[in-house]
C-alpha atoms as a PDB file:
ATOM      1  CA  UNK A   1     127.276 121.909  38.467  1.00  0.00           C
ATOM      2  CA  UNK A   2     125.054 119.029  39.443  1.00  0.00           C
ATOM      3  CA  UNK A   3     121.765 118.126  38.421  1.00  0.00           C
ATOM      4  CA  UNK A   4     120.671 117.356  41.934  1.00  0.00           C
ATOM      5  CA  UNK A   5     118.529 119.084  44.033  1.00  0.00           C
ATOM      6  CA  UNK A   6     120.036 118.263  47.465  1.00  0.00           C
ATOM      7  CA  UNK A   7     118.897 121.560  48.698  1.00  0.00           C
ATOM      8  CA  UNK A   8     115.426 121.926  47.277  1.00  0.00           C
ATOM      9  CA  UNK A   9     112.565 124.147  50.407  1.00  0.00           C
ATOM     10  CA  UNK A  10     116.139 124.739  52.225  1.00  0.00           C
ATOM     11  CA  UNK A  11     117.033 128.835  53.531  1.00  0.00           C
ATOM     12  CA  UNK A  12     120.432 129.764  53.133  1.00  0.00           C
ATOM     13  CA  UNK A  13     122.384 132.714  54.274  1.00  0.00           C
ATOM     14  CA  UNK A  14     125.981 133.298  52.869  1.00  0.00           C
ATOM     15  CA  UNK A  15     127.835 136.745  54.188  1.00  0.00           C
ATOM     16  CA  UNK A  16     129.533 137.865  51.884  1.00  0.00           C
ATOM     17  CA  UNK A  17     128.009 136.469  49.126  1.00  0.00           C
ATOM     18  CA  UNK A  18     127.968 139.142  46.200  1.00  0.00           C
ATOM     19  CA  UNK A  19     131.736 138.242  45.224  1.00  0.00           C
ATOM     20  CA  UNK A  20     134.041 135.887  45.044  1.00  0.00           C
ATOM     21  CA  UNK A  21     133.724 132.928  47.484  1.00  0.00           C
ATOM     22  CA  UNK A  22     130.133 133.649  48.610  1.00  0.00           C
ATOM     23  CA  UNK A  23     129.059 134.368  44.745  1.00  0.00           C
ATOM     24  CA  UNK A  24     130.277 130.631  43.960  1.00  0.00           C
ATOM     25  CA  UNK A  25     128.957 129.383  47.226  1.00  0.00           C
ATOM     26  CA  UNK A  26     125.602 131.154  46.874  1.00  0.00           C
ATOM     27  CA  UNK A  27     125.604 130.089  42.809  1.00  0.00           C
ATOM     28  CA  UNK A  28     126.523 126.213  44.003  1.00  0.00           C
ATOM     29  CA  UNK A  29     123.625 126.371  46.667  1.00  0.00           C
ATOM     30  CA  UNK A  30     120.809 127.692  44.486  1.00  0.00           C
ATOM     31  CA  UNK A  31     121.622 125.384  41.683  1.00  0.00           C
ATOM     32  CA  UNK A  32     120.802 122.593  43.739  1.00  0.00           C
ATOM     33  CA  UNK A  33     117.288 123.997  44.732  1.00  0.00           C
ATOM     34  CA  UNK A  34     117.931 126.418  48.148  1.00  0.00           C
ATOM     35  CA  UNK A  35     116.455 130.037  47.963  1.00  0.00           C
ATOM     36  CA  UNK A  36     119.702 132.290  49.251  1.00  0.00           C
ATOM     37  CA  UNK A  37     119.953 135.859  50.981  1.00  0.00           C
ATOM     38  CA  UNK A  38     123.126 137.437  50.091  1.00  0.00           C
ATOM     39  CA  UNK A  39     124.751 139.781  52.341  1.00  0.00           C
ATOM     40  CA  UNK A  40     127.099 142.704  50.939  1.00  0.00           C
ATOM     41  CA  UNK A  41     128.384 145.908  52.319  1.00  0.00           C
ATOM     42  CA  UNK A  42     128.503 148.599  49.580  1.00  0.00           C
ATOM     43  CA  UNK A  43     128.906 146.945  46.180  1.00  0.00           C
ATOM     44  CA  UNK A  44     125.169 147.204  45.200  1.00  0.00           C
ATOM     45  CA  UNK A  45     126.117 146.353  41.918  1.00  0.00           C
ATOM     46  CA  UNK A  46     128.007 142.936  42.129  1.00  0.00           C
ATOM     47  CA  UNK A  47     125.092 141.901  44.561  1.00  0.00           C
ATOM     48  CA  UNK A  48     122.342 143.000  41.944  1.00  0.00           C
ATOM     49  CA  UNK A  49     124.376 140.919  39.206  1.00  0.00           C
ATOM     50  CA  UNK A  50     124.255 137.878  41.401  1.00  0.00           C
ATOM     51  CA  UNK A  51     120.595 138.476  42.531  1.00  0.00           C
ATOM     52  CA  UNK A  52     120.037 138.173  38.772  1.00  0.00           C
ATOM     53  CA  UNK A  53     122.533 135.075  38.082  1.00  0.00           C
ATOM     54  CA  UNK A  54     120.405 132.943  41.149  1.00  0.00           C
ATOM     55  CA  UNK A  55     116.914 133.914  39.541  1.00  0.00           C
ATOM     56  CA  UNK A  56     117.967 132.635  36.563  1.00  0.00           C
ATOM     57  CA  UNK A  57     118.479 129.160  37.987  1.00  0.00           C
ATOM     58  CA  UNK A  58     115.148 129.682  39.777  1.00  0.00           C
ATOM     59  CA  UNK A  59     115.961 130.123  42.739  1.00  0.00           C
ATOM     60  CA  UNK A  60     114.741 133.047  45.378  1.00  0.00           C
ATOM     61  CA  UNK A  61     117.003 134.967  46.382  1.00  0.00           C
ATOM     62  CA  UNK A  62     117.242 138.074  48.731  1.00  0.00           C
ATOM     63  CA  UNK A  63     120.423 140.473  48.332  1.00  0.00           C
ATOM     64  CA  UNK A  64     120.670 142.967  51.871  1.00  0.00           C
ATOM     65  CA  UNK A  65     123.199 145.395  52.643  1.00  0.00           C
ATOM     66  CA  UNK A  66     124.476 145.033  56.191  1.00  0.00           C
ATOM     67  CA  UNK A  67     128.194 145.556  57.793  1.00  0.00           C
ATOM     68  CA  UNK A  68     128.401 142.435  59.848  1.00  0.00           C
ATOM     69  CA  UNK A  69     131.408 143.775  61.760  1.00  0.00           C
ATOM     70  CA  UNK A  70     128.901 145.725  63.556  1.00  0.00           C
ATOM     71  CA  UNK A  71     126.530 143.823  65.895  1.00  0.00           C
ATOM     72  CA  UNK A  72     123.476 146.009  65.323  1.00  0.00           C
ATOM     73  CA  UNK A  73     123.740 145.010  61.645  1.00  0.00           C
ATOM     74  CA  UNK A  74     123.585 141.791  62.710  1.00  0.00           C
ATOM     75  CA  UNK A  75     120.746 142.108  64.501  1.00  0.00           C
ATOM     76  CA  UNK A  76     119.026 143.963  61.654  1.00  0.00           C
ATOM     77  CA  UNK A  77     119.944 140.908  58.875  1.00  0.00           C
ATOM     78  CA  UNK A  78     118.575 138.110  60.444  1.00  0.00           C
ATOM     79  CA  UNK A  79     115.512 140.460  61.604  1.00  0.00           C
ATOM     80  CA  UNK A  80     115.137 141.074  57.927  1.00  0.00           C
ATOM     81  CA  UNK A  81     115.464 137.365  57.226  1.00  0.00           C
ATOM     82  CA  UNK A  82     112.770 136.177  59.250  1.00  0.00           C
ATOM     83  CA  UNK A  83     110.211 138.771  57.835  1.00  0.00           C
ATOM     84  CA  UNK A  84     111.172 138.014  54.559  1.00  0.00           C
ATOM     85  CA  UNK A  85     111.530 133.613  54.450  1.00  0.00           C
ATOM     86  CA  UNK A  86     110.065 132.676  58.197  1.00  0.00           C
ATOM     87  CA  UNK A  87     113.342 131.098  59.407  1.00  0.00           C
ATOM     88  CA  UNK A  88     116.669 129.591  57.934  1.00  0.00           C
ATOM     89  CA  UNK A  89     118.289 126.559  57.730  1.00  0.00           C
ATOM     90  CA  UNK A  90     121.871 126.837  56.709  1.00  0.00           C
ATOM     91  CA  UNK A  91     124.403 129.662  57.581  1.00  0.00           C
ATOM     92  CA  UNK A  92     127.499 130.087  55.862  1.00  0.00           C
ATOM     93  CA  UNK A  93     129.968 132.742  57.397  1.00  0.00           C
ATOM     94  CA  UNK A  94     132.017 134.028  54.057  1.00  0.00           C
ATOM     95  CA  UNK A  95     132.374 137.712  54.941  1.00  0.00           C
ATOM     96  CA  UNK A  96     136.079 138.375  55.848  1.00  0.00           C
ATOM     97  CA  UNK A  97     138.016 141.658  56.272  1.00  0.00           C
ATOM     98  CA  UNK A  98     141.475 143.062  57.840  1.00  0.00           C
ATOM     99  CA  UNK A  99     144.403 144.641  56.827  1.00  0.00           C
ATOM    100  CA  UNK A 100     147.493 143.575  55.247  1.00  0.00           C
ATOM    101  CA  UNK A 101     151.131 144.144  57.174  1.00  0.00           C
ATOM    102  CA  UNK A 102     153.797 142.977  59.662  1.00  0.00           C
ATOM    103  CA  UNK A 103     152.591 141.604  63.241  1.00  0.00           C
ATOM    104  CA  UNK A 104     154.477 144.552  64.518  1.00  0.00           C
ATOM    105  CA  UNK A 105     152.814 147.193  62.715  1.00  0.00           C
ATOM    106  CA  UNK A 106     149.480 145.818  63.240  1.00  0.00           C
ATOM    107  CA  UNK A 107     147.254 148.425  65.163  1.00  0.00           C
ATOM    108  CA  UNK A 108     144.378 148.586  67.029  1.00  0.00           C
ATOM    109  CA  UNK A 109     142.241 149.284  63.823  1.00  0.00           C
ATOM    110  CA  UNK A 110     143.442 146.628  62.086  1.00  0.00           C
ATOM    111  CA  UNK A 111     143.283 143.905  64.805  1.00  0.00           C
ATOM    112  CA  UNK A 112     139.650 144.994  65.492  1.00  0.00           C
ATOM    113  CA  UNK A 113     138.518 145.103  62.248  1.00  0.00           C
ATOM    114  CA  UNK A 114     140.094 141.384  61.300  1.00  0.00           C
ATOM    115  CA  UNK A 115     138.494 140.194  64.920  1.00  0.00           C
ATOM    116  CA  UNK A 116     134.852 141.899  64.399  1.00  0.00           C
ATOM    117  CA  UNK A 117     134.315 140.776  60.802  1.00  0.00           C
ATOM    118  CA  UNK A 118     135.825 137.512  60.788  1.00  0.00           C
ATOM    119  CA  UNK A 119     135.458 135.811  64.158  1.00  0.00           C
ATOM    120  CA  UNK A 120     132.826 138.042  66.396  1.00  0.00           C
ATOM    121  CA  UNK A 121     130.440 138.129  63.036  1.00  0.00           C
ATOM    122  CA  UNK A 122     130.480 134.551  63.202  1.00  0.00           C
ATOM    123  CA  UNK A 123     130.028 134.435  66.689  1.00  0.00           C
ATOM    124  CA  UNK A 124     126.952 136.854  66.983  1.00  0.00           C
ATOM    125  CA  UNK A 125     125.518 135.204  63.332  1.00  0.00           C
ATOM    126  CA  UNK A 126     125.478 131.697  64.771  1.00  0.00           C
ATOM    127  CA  UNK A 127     123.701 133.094  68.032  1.00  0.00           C
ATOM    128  CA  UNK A 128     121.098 134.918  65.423  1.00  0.00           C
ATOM    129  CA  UNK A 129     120.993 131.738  62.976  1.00  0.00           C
ATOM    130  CA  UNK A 130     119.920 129.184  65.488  1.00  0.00           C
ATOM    131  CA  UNK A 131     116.827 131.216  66.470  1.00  0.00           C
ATOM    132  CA  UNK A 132     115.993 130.871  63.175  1.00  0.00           C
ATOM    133  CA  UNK A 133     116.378 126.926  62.160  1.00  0.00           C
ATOM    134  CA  UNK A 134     113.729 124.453  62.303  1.00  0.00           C
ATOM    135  CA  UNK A 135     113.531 122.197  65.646  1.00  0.00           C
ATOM    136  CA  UNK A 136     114.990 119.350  63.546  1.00  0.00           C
ATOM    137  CA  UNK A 137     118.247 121.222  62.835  1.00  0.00           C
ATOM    138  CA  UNK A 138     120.384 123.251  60.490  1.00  0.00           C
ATOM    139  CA  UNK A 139     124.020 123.657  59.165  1.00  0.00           C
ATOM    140  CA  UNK A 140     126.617 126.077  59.820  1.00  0.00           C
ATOM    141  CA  UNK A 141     129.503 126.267  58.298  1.00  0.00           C
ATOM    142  CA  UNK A 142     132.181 129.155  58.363  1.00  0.00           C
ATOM    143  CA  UNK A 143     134.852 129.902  55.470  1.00  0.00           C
ATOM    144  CA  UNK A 144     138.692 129.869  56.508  1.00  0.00           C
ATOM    145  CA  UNK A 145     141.900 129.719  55.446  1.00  0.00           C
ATOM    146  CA  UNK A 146     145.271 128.429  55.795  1.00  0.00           C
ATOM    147  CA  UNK A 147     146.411 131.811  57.918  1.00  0.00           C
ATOM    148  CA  UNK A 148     145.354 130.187  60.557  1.00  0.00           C
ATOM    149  CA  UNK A 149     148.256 127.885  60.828  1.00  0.00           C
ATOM    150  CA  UNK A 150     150.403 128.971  57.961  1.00  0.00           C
ATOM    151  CA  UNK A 151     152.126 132.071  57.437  1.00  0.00           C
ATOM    152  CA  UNK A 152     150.947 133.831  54.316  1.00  0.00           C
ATOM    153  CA  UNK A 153     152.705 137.661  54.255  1.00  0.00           C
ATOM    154  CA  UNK A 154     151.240 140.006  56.131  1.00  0.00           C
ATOM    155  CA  UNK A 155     148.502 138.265  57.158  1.00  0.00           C
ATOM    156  CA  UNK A 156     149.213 138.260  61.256  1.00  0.00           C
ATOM    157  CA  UNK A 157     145.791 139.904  61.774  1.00  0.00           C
ATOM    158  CA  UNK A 158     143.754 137.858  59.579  1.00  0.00           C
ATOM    159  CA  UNK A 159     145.171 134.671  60.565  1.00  0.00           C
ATOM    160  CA  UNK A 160     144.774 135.182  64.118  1.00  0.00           C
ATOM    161  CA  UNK A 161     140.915 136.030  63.807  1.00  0.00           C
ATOM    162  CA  UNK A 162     140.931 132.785  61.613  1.00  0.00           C
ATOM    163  CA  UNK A 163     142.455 130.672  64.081  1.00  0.00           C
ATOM    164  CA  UNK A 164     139.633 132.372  66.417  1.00  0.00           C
ATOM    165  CA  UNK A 165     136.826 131.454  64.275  1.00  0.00           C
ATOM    166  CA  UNK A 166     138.090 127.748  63.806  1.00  0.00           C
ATOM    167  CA  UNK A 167     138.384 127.134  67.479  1.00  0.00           C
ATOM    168  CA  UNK A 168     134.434 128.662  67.495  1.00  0.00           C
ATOM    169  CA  UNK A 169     133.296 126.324  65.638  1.00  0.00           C
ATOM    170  CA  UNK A 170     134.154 123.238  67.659  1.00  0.00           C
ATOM    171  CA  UNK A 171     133.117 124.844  70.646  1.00  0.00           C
ATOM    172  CA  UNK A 172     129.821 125.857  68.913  1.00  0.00           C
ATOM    173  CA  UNK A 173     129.894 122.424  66.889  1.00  0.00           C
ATOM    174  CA  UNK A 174     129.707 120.602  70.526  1.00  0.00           C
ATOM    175  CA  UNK A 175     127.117 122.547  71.846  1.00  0.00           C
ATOM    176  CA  UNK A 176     124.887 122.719  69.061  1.00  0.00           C
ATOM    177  CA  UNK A 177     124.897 119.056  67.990  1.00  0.00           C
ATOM    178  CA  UNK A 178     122.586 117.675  70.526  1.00  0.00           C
ATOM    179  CA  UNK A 179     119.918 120.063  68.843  1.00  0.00           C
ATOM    180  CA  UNK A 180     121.081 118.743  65.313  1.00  0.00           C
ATOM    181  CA  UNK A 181     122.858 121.484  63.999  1.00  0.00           C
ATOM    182  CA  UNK A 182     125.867 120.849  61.885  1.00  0.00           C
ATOM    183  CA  UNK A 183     128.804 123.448  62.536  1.00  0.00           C
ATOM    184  CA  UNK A 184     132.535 123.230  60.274  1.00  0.00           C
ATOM    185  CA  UNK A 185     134.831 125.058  58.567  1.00  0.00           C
ATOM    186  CA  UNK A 186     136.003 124.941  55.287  1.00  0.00           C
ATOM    187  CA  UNK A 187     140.036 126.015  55.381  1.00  0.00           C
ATOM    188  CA  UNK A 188     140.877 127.170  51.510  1.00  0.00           C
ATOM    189  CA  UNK A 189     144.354 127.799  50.594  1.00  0.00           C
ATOM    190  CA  UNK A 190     145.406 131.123  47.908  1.00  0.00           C
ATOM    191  CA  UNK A 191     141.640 131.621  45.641  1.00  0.00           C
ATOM    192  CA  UNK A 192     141.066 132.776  42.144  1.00  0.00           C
ATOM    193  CA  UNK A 193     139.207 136.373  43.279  1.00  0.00           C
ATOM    194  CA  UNK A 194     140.012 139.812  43.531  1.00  0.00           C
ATOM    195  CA  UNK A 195     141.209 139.924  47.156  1.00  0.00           C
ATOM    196  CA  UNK A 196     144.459 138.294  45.766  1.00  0.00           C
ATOM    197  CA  UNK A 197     144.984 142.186  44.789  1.00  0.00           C
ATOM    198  CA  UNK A 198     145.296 143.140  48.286  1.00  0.00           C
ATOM    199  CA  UNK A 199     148.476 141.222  48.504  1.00  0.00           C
ATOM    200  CA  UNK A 200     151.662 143.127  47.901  1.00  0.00           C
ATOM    201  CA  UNK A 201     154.191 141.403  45.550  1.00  0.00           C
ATOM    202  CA  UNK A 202     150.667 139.895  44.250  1.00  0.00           C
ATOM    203  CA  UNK A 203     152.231 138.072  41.051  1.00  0.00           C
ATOM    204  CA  UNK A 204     155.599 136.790  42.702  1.00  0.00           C
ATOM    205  CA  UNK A 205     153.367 135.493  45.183  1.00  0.00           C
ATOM    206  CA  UNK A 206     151.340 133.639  42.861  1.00  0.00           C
ATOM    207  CA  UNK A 207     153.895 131.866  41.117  1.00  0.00           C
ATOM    208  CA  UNK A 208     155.705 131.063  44.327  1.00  0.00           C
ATOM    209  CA  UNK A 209     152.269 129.172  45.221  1.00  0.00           C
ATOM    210  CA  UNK A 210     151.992 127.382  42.118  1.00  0.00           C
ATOM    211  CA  UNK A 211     155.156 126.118  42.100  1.00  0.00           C
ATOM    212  CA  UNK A 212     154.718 124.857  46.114  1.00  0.00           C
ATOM    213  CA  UNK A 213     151.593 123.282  44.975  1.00  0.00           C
ATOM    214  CA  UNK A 214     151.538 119.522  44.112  1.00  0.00           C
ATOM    215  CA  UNK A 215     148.903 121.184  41.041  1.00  0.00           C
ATOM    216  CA  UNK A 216     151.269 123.534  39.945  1.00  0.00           C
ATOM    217  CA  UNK A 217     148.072 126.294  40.029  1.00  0.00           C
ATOM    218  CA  UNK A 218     145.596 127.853  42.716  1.00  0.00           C
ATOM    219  CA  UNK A 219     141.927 127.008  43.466  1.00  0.00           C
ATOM    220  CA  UNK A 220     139.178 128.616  41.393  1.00  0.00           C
ATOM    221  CA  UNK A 221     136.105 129.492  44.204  1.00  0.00           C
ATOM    222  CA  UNK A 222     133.639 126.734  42.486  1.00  0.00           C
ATOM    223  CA  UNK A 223     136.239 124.528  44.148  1.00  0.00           C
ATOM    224  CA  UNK A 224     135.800 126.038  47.852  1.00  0.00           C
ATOM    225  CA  UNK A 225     132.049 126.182  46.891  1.00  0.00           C
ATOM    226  CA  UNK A 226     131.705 122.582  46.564  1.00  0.00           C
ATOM    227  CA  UNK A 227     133.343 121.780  49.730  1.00  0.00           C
ATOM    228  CA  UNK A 228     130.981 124.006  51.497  1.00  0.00           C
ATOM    229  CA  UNK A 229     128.523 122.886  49.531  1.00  0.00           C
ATOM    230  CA  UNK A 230     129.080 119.166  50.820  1.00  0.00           C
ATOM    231  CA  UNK A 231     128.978 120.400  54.369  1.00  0.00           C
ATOM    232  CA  UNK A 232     125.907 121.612  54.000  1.00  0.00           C
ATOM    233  CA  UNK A 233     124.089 118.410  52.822  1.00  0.00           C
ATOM    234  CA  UNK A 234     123.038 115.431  54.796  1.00  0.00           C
ATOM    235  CA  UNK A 235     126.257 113.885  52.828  1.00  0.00           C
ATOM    236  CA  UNK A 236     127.782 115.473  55.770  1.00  0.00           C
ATOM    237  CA  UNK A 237     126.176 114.639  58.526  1.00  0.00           C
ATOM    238  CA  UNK A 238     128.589 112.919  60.657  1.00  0.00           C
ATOM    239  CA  UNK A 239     130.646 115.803  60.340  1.00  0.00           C
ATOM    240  CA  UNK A 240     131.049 117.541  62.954  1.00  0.00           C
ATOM    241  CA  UNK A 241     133.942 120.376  64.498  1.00  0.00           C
ATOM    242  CA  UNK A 242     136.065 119.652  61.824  1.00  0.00           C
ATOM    243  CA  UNK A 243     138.151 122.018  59.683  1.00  0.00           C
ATOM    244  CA  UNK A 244     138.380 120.643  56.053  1.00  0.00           C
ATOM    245  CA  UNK A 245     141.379 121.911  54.321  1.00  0.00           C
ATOM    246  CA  UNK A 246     140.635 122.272  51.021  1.00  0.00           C
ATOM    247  CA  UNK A 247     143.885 123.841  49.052  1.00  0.00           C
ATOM    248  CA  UNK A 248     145.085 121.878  46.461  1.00  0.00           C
ATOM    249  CA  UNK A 249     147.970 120.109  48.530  1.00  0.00           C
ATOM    250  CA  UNK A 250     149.346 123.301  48.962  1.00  0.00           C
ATOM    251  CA  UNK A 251     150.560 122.912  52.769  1.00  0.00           C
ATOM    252  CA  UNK A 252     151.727 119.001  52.287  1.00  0.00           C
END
């Protein structure tokens, strides 16, 4: 990790942010000086471990339990969030759920749950967020994946809510920018974490993407972190609506 501080007296939120993805992203963010609330839903444990891994690089941090596929949650977390830091300045939407199958098993359930916790979340967390950010601004920026435009297997439900929460963000990305806020997407191909389990055929699968990839391996989540990471900084300020697809070459 680097030794700068790029977001040193910054407030960041990451959904999600006990495992996986969000842990790297919520690591990557309070190395580099921001104080971070991490969201989870039941794993008190994983979140406590982070909590503990962010103090240790000196960082504040805030771990609160909260299903973001329901909109009083929502509500409740950012509440939480202004009691506890007085405002926010960067959002990252890393929470995703839905279940694995065929497009024509997919039921209501599914679809719903996919569509709640991946796009409406994001929806109803930028609406909360902005109330929250300074007058000079903030960044947003919400974690994809190549679903959205690639078929993985059974991912119908997942990559439709995906698709959904890209085309949010440029809508949200052009009505947000004349009040300097900063919305993308970060698109990552097959990660390194335990939701790879969820997969059926998990280890055929991964060597099929290995060999497809110009890297012959998939990404670790430091790698997704630093992308979001990037997005989040002033680096990035001309940035704006954009996807970056961040998999390794996997989809050339």
């Amino acid at each position: 990790m680097t030794d700068m501080k790029r977001f040193d007296g910054k407030r960041a939120l990451i959904t999600g942010g006990s495992k996986g993805i969000g842990r790297a992203i919520a690591l990557r963010l309070a190395s580099e000086g921001a104080d971070c609330i991490i969201n989870f839903v039941k794993d008190e444990q994983s979140a406590a471990a982070t909590a503990s891994e962010i103090e240790k690089l000196g960082a504040g941090v805030l771990p609160i339990q909260a299903d973001i596929s329901e909109p009083k949650e929502i509500k409740a977390l950012f509440s939480r969030i202004k009691d506890e830091f007085g405002g926010l300045d960067c959002f990252v939407s890393n929470a995703v759920s839905g279940v694995l199958g065929p497009a024509e098993r997919i039921g209501r359930f599914g679809w719903d749950r996919a569509l709640n916790t991946n796009t409406r979340a994001f929806m109803l967390g930028v609406q909360q967020a902005i109330k929250l950010f300074p007058e000079t601004g903030g960044k947003i920026v919400a974690v994809s994946s190549i679903g959205s435009f690639y078929c993985l297997p059974g991912y119908s439900a997942v990559g439709a809510s995906k698709a959904a929460l890209e085309t949010l963000v440029r809508y949200f990305a052009r009505e947000l920018a004349p009040r300097g806020i900063n919305v993308n997407a970060v698109s990552g191909g097959p990660v390194n974490t335990s939701a790879l389990e969820y997969f059926p055929d998990r280890e055929q699968l991964l060597e099929a993407w290995k060999e497809r990839s110009p890297v012959q391996r998939i990404a670790e989540p430091e790698e997704i972190a630093s992308v979001v990471a990037f997005l989040l900084s002033e680096d990035a300020a001309w940035i704006q609506g954009h996807t970056i697809v961040a998999d390794g070459g996997l989809t050339l």
